[in-house]
C-alpha atoms as a PDB file:
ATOM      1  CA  UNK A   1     108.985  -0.192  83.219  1.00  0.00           C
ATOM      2  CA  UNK A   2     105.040  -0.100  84.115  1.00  0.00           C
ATOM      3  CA  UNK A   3     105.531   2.360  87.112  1.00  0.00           C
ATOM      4  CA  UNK A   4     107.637   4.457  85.015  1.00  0.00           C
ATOM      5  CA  UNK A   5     104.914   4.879  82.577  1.00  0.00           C
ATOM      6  CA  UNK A   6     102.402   5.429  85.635  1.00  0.00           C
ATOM      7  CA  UNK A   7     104.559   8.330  87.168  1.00  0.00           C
ATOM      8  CA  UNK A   8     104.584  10.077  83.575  1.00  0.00           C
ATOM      9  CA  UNK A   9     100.891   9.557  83.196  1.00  0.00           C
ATOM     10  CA  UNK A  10      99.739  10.529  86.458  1.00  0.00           C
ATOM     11  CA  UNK A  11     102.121  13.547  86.134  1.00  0.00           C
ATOM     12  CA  UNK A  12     100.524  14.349  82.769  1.00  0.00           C
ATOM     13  CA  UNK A  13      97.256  14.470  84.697  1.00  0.00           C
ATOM     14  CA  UNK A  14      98.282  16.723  86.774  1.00  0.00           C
ATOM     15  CA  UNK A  15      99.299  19.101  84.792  1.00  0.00           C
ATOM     16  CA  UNK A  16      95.796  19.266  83.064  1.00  0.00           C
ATOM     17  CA  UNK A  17      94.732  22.016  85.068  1.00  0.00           C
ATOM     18  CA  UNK A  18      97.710  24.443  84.066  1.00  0.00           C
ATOM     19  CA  UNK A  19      96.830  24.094  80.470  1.00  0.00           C
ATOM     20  CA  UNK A  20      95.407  26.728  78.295  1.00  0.00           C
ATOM     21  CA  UNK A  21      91.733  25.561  77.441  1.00  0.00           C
ATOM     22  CA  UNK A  22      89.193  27.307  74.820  1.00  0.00           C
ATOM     23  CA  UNK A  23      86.897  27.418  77.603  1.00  0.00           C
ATOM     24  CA  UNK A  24      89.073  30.438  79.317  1.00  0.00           C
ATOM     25  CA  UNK A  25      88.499  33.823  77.910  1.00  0.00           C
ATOM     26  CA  UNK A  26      91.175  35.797  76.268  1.00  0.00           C
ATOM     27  CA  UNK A  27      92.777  38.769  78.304  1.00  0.00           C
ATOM     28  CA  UNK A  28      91.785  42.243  78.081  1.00  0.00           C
ATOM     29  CA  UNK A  29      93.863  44.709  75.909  1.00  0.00           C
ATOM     30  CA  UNK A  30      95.929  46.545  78.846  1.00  0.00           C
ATOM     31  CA  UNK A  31      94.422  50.113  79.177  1.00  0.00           C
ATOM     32  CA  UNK A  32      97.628  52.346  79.382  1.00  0.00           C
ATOM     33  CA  UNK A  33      98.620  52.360  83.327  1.00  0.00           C
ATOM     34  CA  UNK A  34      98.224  55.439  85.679  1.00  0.00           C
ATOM     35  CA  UNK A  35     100.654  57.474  83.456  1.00  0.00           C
ATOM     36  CA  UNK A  36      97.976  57.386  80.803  1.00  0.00           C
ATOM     37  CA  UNK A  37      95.439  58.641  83.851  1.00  0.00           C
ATOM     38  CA  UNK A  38      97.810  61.432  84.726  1.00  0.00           C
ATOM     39  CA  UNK A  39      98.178  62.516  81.004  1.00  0.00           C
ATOM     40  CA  UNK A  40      94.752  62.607  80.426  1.00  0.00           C
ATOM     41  CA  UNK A  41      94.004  64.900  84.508  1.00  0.00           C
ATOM     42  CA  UNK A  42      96.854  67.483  82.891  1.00  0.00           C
ATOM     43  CA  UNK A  43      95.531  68.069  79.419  1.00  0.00           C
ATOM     44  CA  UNK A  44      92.116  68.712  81.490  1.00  0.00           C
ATOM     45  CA  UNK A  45      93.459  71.354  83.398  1.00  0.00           C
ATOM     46  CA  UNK A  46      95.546  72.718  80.817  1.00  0.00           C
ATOM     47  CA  UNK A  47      92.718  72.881  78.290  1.00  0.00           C
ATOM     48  CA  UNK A  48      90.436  74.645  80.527  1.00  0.00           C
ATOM     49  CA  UNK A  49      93.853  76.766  81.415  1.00  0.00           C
ATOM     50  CA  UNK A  50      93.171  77.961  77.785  1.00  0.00           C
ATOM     51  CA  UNK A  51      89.815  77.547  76.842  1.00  0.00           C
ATOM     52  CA  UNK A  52      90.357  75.054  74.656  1.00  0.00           C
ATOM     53  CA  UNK A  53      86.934  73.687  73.982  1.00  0.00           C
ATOM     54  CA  UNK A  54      88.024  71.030  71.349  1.00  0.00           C
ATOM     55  CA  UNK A  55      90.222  69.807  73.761  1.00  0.00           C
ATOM     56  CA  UNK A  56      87.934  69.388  76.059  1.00  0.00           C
ATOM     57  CA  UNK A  57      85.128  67.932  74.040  1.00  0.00           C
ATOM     58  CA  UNK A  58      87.959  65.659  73.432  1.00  0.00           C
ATOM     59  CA  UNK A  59      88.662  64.684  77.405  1.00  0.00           C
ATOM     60  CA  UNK A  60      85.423  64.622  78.702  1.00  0.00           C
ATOM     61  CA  UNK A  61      83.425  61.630  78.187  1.00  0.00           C
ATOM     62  CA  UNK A  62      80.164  60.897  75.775  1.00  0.00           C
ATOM     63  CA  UNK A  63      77.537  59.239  77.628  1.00  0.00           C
ATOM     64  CA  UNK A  64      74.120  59.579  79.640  1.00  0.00           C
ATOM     65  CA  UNK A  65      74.059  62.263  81.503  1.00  0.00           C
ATOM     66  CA  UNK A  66      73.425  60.480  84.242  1.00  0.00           C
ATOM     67  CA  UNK A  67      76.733  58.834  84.503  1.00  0.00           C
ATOM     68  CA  UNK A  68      78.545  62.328  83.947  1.00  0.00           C
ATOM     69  CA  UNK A  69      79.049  64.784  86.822  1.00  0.00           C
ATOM     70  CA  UNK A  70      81.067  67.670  88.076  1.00  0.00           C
ATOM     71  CA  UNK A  71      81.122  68.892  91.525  1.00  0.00           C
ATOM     72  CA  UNK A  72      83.993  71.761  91.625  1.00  0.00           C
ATOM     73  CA  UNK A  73      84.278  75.678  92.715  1.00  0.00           C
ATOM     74  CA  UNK A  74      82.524  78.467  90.560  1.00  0.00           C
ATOM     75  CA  UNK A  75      85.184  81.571  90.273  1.00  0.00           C
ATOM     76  CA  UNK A  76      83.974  83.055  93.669  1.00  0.00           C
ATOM     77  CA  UNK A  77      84.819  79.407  95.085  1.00  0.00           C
ATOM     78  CA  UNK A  78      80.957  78.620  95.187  1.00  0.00           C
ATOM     79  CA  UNK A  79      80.137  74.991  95.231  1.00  0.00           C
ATOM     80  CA  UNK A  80      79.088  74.282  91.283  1.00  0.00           C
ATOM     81  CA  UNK A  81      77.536  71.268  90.345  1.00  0.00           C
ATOM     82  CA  UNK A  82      77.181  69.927  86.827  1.00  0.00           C
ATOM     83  CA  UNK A  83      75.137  66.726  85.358  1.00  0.00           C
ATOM     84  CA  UNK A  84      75.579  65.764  82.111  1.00  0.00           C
ATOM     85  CA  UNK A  85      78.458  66.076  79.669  1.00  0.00           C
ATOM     86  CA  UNK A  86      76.930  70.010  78.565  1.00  0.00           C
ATOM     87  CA  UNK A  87      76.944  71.523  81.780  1.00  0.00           C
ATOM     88  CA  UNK A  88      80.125  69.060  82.280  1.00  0.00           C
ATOM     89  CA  UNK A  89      81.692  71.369  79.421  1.00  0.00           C
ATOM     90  CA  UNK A  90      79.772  74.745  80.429  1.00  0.00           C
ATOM     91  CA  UNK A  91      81.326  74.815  83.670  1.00  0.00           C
ATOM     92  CA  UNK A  92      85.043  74.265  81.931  1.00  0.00           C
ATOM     93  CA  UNK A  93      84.177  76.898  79.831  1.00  0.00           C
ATOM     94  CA  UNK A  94      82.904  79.212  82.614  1.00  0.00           C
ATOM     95  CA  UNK A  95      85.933  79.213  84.036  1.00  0.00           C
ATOM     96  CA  UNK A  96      86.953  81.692  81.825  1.00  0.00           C
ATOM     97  CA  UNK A  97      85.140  84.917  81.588  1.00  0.00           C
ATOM     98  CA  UNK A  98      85.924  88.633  80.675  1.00  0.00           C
ATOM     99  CA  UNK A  99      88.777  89.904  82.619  1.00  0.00           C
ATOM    100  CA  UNK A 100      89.800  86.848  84.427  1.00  0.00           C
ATOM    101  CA  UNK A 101      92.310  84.315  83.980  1.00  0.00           C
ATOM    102  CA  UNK A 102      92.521  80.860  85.499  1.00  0.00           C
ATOM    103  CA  UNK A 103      95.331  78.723  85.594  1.00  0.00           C
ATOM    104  CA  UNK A 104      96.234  75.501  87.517  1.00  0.00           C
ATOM    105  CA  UNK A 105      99.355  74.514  89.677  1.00  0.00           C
ATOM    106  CA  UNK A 106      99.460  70.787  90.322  1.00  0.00           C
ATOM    107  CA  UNK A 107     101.260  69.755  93.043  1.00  0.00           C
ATOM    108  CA  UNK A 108     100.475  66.008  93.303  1.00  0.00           C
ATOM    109  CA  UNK A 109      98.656  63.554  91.147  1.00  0.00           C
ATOM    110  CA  UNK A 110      98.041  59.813  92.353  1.00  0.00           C
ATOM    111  CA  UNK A 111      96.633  57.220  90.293  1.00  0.00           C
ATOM    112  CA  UNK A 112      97.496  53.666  90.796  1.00  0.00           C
ATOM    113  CA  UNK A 113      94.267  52.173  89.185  1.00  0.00           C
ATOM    114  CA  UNK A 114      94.859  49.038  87.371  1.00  0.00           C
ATOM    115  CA  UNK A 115      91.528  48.445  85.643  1.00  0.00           C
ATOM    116  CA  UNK A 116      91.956  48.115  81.948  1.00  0.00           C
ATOM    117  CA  UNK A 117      88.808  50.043  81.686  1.00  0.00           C
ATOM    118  CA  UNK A 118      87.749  52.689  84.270  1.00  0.00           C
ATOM    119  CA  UNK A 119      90.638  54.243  86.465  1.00  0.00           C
ATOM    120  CA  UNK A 120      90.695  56.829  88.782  1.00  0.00           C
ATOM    121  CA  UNK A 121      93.214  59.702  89.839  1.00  0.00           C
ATOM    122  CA  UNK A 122      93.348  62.184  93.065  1.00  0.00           C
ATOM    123  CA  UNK A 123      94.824  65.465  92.145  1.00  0.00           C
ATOM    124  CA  UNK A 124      96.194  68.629  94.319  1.00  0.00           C
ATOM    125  CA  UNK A 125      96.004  71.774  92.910  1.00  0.00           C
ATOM    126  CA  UNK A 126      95.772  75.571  93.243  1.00  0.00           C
ATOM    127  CA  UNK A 127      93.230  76.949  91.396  1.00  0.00           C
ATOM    128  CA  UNK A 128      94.925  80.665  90.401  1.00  0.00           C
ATOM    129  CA  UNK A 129      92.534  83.079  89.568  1.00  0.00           C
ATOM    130  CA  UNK A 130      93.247  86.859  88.182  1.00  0.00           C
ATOM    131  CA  UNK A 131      91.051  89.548  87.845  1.00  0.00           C
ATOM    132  CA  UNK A 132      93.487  92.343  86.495  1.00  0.00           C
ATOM    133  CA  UNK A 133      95.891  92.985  90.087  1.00  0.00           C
ATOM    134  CA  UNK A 134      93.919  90.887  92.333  1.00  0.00           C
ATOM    135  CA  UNK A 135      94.915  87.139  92.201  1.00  0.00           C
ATOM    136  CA  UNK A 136      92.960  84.945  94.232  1.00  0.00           C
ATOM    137  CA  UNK A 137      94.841  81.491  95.001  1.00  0.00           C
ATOM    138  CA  UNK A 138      92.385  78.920  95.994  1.00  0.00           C
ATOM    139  CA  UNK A 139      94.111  75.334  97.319  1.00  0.00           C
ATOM    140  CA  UNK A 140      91.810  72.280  95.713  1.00  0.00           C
ATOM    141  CA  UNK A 141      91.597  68.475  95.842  1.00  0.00           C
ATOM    142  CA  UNK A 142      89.912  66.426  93.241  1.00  0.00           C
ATOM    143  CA  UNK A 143      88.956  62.853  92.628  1.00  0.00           C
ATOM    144  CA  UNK A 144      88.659  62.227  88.881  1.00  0.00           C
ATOM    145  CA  UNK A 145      87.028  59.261  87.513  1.00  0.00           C
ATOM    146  CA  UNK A 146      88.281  58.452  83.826  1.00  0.00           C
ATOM    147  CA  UNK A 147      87.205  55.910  81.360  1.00  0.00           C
ATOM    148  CA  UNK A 148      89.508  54.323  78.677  1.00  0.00           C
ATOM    149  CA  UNK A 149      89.165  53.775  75.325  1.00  0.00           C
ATOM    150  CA  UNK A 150      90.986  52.125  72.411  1.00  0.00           C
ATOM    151  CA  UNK A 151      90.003  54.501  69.543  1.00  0.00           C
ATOM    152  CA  UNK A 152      91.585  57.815  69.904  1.00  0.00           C
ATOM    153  CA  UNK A 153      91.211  60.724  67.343  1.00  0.00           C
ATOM    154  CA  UNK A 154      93.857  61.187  65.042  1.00  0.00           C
ATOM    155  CA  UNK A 155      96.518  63.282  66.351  1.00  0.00           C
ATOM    156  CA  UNK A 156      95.982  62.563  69.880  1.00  0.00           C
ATOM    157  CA  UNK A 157      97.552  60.505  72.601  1.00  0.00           C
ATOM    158  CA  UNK A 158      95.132  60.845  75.871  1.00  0.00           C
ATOM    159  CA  UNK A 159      93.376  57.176  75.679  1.00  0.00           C
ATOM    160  CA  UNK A 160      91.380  57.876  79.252  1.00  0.00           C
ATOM    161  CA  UNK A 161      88.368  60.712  78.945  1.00  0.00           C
ATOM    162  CA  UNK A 162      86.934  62.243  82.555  1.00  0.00           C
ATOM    163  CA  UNK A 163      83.662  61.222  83.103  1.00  0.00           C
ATOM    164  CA  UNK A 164      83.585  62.275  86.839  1.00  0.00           C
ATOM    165  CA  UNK A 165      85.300  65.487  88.475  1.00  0.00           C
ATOM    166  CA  UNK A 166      85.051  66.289  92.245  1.00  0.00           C
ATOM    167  CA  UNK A 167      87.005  69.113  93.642  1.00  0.00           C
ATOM    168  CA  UNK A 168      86.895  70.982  97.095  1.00  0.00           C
ATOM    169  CA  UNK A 169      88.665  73.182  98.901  1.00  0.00           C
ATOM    170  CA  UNK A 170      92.161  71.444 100.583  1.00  0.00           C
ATOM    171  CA  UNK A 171      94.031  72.673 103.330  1.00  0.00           C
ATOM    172  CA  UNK A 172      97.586  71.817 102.625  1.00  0.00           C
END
């Protein structure tokens, strides 16, 4: 009988290490995967697509503006670079000026990021811009950096804002 008891005590002391303990901190909240990154890249484009500047006061990040930046294409396809979440949003907006349209054709979006907080995305695009008959088709790349968070506004389903664009030209 006594090596009986042994075996079940020395297997209960083994076990020790594969139980929970207060000592071990609770998991994060999951951050919505990549689909939540993607979401959040389209409604970007799309709201500077239509100028919506509530929309993108919504998806672009509050913070220092040292830890918000744009580097991207003016509308003559002029490196522009932005620092700060204002010229962040002035350069959205400035997208759009009298006479000219700009819309964006995504071809691909990646993001495979599974932080629960910070995520990233690489996007390719063509940047159409019109100017009454001439249309000016400009192939792009980005990287966007995007940062989740938990509290959303009411009515709204992006949980990741942008708080770091880079686009360039692509050859594709």
């Amino acid at each position: 009988m006594k090596p009986i008891l042994a075996t079940f005590a020395l297997a209960a002391l083994g076990s020790l290490p594969f139980l929970p303990t207060s000592a071990v901190a609770p998991a994060a909240v999951a951050a919505p995967g990549p689909g939540g990154v993607i979401e959040a890249v389209k409604a970007f484009l799309a709201a500077v697509d239509k100028g919506d500047e509530t929309a993108l006061q919504e998806l672009v990040a509050p913070g220092p503006d040292d830890r918000i930046s744009l580097y991207d294409l003016d509308l003559q396809a002029t490196p522009a670079r932005a620092r700060g979440r204002t010229a962040f949003l002035a350069h959205a907006a400035a997208l759009r000026g009298k006479g000219v349209s700009v819309r964006h054709e995504i071809a691909d979006i990646q993001a495979d990021c599974p932080a629960a907080e910070v995520s990233y995305a690489t996007v390719d695009f063509d940047r159409v811009v019109s100017r009454g008959d001439d249309v000016k088709r400009v192939p792009m790349r980005a990287t966007v950096l995007v940062r989740y968070r938990t509290k959303v506004p009411e009515g709204s389903k992006i949980h990741f804002q942008l708080f770091h664009w880079h686009a360039s030209p692509a050859s594709r």
